[in-house]
N, C-alpha and C. Protein backbone atom coordinates (compact mmCIF):
# COMPACT_ATOMS: atom_id res chain seq x y z
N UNK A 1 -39.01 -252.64 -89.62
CA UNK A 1 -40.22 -251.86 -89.78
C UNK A 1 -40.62 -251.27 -88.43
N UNK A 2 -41.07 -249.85 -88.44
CA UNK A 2 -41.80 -248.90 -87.48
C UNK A 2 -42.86 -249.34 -86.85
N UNK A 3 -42.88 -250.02 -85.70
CA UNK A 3 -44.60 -249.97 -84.93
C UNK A 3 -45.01 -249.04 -85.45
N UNK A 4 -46.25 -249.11 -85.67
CA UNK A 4 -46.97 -248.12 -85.69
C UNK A 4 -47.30 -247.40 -84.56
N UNK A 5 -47.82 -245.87 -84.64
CA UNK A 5 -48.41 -245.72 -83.07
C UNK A 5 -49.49 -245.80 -82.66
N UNK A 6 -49.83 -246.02 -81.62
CA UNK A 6 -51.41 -246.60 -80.97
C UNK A 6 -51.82 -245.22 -80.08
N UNK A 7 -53.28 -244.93 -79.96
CA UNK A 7 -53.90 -244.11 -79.31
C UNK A 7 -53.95 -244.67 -78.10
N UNK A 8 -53.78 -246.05 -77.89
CA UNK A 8 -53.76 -246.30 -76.43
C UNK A 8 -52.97 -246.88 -75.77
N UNK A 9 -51.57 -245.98 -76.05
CA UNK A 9 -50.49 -245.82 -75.78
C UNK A 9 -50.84 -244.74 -75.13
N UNK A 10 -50.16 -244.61 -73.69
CA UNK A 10 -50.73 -243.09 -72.56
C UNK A 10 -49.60 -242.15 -73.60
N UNK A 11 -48.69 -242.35 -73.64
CA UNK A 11 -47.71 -241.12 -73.93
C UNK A 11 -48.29 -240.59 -75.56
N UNK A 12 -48.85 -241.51 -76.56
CA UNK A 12 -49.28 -240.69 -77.84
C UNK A 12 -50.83 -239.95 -77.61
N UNK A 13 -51.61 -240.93 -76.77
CA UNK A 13 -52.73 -239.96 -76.26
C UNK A 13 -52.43 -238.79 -75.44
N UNK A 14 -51.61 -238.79 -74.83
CA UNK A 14 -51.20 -237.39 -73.89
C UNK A 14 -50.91 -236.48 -74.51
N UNK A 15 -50.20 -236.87 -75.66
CA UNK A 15 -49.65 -235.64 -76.80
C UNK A 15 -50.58 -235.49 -77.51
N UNK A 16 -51.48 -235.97 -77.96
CA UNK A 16 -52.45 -235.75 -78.93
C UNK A 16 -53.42 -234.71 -77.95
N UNK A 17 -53.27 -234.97 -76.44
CA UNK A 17 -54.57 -234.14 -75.99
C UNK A 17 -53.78 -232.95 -76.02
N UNK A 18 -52.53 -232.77 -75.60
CA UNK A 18 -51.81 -231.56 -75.23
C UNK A 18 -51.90 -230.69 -76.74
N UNK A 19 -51.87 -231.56 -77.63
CA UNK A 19 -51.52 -230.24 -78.84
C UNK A 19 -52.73 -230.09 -79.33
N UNK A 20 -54.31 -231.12 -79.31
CA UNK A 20 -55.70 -230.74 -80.03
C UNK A 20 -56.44 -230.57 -78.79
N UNK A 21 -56.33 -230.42 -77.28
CA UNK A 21 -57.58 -230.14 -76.97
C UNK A 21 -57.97 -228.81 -76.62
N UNK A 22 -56.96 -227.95 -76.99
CA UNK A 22 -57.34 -226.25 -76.27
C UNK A 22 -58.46 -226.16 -77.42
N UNK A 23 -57.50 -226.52 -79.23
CA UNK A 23 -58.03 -225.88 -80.47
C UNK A 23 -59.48 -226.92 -80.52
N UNK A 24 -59.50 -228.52 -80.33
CA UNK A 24 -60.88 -228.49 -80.39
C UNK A 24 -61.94 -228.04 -79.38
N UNK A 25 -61.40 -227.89 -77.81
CA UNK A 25 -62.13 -226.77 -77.06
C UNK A 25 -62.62 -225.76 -77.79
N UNK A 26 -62.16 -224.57 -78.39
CA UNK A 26 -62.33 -223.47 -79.01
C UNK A 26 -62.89 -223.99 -80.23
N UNK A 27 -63.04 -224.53 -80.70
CA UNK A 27 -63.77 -224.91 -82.19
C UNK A 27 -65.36 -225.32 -81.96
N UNK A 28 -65.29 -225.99 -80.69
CA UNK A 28 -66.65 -226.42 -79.96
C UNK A 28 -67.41 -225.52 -79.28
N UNK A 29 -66.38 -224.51 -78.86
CA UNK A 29 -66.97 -222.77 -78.11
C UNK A 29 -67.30 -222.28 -79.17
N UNK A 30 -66.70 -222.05 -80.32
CA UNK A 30 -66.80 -220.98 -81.10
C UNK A 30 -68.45 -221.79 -82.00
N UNK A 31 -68.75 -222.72 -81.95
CA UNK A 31 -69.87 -223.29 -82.72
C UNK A 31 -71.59 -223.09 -81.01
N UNK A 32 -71.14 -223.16 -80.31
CA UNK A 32 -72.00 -222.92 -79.53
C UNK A 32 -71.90 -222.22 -77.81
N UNK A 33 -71.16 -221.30 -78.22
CA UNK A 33 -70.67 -219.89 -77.18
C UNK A 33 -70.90 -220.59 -75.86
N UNK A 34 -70.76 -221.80 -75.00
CA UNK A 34 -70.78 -222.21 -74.15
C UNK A 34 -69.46 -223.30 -73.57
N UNK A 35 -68.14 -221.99 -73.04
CA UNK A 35 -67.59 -222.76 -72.29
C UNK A 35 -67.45 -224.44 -71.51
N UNK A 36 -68.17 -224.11 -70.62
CA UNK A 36 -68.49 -225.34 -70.05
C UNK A 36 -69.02 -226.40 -70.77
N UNK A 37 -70.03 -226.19 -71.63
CA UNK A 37 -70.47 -227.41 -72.33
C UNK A 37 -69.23 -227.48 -73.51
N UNK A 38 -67.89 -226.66 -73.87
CA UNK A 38 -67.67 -227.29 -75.23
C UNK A 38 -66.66 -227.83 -73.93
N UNK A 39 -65.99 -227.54 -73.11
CA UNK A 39 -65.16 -228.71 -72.66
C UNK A 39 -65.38 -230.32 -72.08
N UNK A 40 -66.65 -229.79 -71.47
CA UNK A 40 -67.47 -231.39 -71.35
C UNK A 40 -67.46 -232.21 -72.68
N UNK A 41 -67.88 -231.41 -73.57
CA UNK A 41 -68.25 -232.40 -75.49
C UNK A 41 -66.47 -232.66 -75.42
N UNK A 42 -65.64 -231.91 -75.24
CA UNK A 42 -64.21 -232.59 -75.79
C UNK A 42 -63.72 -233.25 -74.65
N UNK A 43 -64.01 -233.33 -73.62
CA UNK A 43 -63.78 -234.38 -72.28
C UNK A 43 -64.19 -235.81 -72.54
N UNK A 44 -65.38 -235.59 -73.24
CA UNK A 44 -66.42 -236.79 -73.65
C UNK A 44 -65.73 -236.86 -74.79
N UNK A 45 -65.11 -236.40 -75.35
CA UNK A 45 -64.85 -236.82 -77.30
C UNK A 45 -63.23 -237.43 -76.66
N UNK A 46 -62.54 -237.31 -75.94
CA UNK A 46 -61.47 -238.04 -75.49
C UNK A 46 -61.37 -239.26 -74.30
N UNK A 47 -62.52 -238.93 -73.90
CA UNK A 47 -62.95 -240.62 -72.99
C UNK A 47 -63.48 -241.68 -74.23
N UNK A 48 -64.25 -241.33 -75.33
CA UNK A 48 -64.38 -242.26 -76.27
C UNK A 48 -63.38 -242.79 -77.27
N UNK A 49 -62.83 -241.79 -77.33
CA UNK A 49 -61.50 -241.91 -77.70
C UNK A 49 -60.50 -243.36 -77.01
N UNK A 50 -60.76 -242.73 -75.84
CA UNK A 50 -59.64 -244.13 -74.89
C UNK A 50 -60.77 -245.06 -75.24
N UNK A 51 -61.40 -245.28 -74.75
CA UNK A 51 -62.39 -246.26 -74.85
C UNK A 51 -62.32 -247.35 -76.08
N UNK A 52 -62.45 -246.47 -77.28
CA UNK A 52 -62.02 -246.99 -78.42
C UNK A 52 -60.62 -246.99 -79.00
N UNK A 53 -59.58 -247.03 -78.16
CA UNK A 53 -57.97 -246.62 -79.17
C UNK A 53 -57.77 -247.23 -79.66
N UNK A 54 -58.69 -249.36 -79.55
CA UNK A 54 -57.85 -250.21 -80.14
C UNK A 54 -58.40 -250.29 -81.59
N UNK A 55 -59.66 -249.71 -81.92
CA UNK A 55 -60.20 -249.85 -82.72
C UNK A 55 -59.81 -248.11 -83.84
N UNK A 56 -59.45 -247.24 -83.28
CA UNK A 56 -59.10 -245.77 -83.82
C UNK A 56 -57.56 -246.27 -84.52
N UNK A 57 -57.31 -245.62 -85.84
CA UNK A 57 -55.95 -245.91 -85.99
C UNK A 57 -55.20 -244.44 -85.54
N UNK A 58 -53.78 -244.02 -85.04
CA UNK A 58 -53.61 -242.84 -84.80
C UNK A 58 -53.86 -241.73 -85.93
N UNK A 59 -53.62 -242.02 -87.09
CA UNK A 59 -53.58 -241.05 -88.13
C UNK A 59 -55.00 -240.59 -87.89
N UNK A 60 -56.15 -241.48 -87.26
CA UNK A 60 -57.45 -240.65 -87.88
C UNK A 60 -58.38 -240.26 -86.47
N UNK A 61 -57.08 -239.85 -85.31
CA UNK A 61 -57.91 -239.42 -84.31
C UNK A 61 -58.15 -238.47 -83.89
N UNK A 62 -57.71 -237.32 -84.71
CA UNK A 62 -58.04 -235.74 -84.50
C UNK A 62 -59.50 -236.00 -85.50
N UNK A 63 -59.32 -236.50 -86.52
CA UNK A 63 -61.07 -236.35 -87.37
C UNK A 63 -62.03 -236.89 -86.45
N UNK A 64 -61.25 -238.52 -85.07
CA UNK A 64 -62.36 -238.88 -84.65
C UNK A 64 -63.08 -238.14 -83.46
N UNK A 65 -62.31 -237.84 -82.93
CA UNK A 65 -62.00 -236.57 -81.84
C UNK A 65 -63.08 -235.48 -82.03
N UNK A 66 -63.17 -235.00 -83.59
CA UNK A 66 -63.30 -233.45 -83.88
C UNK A 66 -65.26 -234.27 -84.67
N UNK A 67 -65.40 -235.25 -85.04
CA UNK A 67 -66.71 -235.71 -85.06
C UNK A 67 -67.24 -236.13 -84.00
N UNK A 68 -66.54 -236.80 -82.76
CA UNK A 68 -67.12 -237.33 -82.10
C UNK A 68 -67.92 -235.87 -81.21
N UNK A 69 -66.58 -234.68 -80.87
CA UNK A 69 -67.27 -233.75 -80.18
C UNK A 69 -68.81 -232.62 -80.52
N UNK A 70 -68.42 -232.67 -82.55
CA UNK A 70 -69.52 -231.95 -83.07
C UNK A 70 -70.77 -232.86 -83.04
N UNK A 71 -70.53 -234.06 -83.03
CA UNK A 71 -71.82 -234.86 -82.47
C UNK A 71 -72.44 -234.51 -81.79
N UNK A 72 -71.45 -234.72 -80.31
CA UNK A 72 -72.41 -234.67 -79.12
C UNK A 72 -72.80 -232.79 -79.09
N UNK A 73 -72.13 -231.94 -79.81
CA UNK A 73 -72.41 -230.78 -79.96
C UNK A 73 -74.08 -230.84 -80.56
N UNK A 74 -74.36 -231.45 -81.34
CA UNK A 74 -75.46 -231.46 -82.04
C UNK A 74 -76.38 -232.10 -81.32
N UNK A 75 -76.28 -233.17 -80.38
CA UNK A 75 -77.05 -233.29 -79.59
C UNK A 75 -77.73 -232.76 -78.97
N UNK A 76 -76.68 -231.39 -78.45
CA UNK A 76 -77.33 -231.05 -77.16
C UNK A 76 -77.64 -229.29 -78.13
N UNK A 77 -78.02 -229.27 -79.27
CA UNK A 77 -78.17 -228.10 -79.73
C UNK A 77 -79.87 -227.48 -79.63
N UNK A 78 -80.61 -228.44 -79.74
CA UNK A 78 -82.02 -228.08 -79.14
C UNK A 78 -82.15 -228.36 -78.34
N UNK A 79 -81.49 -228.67 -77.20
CA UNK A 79 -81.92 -228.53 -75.53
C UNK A 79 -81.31 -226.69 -75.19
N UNK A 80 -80.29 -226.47 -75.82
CA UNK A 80 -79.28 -225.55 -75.62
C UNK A 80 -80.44 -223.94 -76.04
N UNK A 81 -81.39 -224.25 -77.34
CA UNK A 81 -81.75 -223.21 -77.63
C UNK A 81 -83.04 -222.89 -76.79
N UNK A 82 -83.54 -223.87 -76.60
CA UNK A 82 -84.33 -224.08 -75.47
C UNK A 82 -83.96 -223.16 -74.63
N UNK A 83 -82.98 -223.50 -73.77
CA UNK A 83 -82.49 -223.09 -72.59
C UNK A 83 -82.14 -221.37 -72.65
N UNK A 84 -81.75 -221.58 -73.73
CA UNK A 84 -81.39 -219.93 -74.71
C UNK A 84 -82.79 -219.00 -74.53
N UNK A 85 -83.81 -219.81 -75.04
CA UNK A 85 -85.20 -218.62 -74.97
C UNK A 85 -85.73 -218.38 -73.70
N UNK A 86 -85.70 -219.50 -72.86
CA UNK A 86 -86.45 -219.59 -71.79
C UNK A 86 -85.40 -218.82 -70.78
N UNK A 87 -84.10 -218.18 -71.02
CA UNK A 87 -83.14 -217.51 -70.28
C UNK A 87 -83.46 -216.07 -70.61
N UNK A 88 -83.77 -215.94 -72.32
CA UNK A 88 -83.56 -214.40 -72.70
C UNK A 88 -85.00 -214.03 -72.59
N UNK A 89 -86.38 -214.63 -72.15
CA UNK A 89 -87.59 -214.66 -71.88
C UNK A 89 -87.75 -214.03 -70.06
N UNK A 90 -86.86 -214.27 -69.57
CA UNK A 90 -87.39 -213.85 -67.94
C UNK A 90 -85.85 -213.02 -67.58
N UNK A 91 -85.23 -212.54 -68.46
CA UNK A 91 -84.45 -211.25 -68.18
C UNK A 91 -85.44 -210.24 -68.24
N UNK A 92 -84.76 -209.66 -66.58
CA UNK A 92 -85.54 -208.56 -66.42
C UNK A 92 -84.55 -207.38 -66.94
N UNK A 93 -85.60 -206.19 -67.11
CA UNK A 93 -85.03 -204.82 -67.76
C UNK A 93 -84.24 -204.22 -66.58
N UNK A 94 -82.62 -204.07 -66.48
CA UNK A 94 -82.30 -203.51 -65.03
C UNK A 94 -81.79 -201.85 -65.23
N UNK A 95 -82.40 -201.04 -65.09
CA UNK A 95 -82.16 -199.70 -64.95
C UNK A 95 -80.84 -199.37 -64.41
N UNK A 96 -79.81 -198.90 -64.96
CA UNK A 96 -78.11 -198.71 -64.24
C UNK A 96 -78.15 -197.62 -64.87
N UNK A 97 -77.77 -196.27 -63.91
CA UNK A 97 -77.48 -195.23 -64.45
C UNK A 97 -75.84 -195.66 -65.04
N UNK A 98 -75.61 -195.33 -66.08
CA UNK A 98 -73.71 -195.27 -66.30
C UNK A 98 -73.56 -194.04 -67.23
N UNK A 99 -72.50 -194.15 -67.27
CA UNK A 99 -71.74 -192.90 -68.40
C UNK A 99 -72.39 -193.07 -69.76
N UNK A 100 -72.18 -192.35 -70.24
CA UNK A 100 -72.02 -192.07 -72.44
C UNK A 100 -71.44 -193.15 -72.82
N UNK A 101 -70.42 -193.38 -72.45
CA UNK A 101 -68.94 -194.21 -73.08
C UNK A 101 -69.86 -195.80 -72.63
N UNK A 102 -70.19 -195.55 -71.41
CA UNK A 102 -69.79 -197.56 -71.33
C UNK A 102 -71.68 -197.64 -72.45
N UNK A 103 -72.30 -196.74 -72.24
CA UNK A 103 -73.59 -197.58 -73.44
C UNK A 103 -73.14 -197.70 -74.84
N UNK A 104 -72.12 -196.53 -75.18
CA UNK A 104 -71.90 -196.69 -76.70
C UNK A 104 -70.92 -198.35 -76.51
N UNK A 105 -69.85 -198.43 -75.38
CA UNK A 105 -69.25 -199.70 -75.40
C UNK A 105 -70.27 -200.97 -75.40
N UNK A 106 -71.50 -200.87 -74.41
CA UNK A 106 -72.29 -201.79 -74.22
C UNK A 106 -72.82 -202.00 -75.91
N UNK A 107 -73.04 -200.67 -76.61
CA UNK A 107 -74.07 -200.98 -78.05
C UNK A 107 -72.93 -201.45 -78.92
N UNK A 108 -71.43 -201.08 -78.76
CA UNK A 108 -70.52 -201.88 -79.73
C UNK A 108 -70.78 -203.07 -80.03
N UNK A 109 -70.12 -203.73 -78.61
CA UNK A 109 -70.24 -204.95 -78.41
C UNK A 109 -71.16 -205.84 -78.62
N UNK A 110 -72.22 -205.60 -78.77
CA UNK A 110 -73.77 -205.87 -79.07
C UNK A 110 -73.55 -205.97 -80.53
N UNK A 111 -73.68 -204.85 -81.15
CA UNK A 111 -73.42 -204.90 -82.56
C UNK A 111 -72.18 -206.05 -83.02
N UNK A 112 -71.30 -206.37 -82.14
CA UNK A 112 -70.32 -206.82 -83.12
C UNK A 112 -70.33 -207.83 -82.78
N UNK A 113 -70.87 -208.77 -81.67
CA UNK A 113 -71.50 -210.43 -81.26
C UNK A 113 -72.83 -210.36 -82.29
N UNK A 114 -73.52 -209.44 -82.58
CA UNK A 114 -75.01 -209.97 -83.51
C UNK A 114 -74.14 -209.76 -84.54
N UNK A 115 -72.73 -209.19 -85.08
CA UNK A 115 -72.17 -209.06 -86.23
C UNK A 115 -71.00 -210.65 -86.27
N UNK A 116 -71.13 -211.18 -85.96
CA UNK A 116 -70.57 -212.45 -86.02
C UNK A 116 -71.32 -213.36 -85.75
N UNK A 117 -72.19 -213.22 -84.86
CA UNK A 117 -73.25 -214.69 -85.02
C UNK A 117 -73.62 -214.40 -86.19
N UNK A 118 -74.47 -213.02 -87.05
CA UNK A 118 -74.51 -213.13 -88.43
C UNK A 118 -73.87 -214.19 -89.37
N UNK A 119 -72.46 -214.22 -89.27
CA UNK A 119 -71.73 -214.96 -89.79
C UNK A 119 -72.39 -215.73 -90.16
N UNK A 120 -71.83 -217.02 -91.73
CA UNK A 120 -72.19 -218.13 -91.87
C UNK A 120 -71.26 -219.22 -90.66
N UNK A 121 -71.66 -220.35 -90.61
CA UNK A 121 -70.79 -220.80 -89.46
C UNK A 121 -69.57 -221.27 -89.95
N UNK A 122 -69.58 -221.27 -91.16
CA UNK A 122 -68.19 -222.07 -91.78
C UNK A 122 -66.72 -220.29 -91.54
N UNK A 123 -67.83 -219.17 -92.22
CA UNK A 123 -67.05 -218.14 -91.60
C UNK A 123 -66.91 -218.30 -90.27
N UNK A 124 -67.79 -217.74 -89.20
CA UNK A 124 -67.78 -217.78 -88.11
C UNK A 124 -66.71 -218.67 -87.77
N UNK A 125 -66.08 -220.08 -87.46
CA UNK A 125 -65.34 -221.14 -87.54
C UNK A 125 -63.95 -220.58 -87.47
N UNK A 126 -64.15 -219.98 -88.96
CA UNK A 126 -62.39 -219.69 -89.43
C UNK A 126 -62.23 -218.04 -88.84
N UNK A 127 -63.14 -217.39 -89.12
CA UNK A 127 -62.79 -215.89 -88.23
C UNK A 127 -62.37 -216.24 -86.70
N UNK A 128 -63.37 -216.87 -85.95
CA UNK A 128 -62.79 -216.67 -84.31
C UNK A 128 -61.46 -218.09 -84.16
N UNK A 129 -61.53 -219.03 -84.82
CA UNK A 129 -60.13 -219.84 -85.16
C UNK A 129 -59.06 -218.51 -85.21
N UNK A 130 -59.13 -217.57 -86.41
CA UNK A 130 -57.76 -216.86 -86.80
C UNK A 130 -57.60 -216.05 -85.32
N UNK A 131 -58.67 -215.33 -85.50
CA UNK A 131 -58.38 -213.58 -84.49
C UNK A 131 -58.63 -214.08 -82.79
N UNK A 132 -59.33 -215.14 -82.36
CA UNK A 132 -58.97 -215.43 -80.90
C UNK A 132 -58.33 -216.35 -80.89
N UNK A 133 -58.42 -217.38 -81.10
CA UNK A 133 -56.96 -218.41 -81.09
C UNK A 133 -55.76 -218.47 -81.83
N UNK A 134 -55.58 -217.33 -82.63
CA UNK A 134 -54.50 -216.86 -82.96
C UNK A 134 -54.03 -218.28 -83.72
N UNK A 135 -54.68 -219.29 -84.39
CA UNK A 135 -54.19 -219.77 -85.17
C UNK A 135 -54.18 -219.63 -86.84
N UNK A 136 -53.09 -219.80 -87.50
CA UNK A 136 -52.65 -219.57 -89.06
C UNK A 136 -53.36 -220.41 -89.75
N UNK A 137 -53.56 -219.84 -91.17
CA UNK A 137 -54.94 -219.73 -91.80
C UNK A 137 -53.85 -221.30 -92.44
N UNK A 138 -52.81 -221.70 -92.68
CA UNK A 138 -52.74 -223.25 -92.89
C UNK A 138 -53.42 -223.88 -91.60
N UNK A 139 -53.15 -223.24 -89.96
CA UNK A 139 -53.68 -224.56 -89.10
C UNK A 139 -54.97 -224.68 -89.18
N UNK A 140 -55.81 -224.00 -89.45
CA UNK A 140 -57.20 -223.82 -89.91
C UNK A 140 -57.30 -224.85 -91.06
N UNK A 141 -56.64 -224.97 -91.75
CA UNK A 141 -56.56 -225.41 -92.92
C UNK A 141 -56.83 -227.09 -92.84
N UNK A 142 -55.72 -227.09 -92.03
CA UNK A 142 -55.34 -229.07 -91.37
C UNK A 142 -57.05 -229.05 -90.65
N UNK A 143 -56.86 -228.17 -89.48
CA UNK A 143 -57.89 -228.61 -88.72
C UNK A 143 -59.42 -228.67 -88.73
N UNK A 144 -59.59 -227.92 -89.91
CA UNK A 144 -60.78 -228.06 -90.67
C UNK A 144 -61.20 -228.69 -91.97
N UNK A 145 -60.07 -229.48 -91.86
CA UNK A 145 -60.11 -230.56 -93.03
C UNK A 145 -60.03 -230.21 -94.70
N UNK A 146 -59.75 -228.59 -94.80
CA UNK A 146 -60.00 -227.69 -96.25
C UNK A 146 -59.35 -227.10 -97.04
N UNK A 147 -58.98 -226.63 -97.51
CA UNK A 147 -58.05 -226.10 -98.40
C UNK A 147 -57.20 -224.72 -98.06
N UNK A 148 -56.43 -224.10 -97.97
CA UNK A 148 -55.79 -223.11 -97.35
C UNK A 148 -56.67 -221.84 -98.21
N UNK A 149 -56.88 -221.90 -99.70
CA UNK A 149 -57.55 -220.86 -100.40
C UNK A 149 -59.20 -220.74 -99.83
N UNK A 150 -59.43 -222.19 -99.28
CA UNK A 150 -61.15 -222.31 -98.70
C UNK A 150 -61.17 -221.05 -97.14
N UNK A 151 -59.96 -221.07 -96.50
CA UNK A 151 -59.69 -220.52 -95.43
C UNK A 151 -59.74 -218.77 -95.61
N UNK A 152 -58.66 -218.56 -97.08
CA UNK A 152 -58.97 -217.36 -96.92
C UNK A 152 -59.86 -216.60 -97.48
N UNK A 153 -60.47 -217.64 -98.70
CA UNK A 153 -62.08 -217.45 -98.75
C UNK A 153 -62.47 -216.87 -97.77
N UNK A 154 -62.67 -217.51 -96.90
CA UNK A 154 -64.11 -217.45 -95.64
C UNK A 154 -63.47 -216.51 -95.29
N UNK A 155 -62.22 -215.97 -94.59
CA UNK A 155 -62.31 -214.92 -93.81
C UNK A 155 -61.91 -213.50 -94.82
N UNK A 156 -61.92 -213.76 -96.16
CA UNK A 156 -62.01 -212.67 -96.34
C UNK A 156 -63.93 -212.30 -96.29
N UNK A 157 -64.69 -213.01 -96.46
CA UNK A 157 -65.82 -212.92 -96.50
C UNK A 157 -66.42 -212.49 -95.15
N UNK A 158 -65.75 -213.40 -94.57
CA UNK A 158 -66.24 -212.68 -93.13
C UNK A 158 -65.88 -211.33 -92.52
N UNK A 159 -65.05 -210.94 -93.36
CA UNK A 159 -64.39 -209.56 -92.80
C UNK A 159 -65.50 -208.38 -93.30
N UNK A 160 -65.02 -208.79 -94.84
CA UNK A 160 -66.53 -208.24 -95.33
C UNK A 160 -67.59 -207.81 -95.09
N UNK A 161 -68.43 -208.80 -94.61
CA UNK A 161 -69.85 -208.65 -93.70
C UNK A 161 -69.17 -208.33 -92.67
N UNK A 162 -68.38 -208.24 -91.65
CA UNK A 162 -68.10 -207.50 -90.19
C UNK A 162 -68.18 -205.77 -90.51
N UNK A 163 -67.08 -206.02 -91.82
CA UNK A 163 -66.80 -204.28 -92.15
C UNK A 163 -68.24 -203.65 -92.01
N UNK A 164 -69.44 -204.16 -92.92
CA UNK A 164 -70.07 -203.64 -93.65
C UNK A 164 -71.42 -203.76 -92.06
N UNK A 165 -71.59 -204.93 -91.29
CA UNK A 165 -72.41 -204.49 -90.08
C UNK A 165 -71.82 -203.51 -89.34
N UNK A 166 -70.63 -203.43 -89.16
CA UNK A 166 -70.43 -202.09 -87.53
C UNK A 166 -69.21 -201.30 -88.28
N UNK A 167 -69.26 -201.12 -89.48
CA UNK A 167 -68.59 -199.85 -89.91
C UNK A 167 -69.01 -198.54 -89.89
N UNK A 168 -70.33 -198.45 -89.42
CA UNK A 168 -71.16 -197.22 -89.34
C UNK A 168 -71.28 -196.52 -87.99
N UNK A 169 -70.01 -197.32 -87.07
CA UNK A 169 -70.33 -197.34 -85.24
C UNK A 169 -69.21 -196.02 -85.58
């Protein structure tokens, strides 16, 4: 009979970080547009991880991994919006003469970040999963715990509402 494998074994934790921590990085960005804090939440979701390997079995440490980080994601989600008003509250108005082109680029872009935060977040999720991390609507599938038809649900839905906010640009 097969040992089983252990999370706190360095070589199966090393592989487990190498192949889930870019995608739960990006799953933790894409839920609260802050770099730095989603790699801290998955820094922290893999120190608990070691912490706990003897008690994690391997089969269930990408789910523990991917709760432990939306946790501490949720934690810090009303300090975050906080920080959000009291940032977009004392931006000042800065006068830049520029071209035609870069305001219509500046009003795209505008339109098409308020056209995806629109999103529901379960869209939101699986749209910036497919089109920036370039992962396939099965790895979406595994890594969001759902059904491959739930996947293309959502992004056909989300395409939808994208078409229909900045199709008029």
């Amino acid at each position: 009979m097969k040992p089983k494998k252990s999370v706190c074994e360095s070589q199966h934790f090393d592989a487990l970080f190498k192949q889930h921590s870019r995608t739960l990085r990006n799953y933790i960005y894409y839920k609260c547009g802050d770099e730095n804090l989603a790699e801290d939440l998955v820094q922290e979701a893999y120190i608990k991880l070691w912490n706990n390997c003897k008690k994690i079995p391997f089969a269930n440490a990408l789910f523990f991994l991917k709760r432990v980080a939306n946790n501490a994601f949720l934690n810090v989600v009303k300090h975050q919006k906080i920080v959000l008003q009291h940032q977009q509250t004392k931006k000042s108005e800065v006068d830049v003469e520029s071209p035609e082109f870069l305001l219509e680029e500046k009003e795209f872009l505008t339109k098409l970040e308020n056209a995806i935060a629109g999103l529901s977040e379960k869209q939101r999720e699986v749209f910036l999963l497919n089109r920036i991390d370039k992962k396939t609507y099965a790895e979406i599938a595994v890594f969001l715990d759902i059904s491959k038809k739930a996947v293309e649900k959502r992004m056909r839905n989300a395409l939808k509402t994208l078409r229909k906010e900045i199709g008029d640009i």
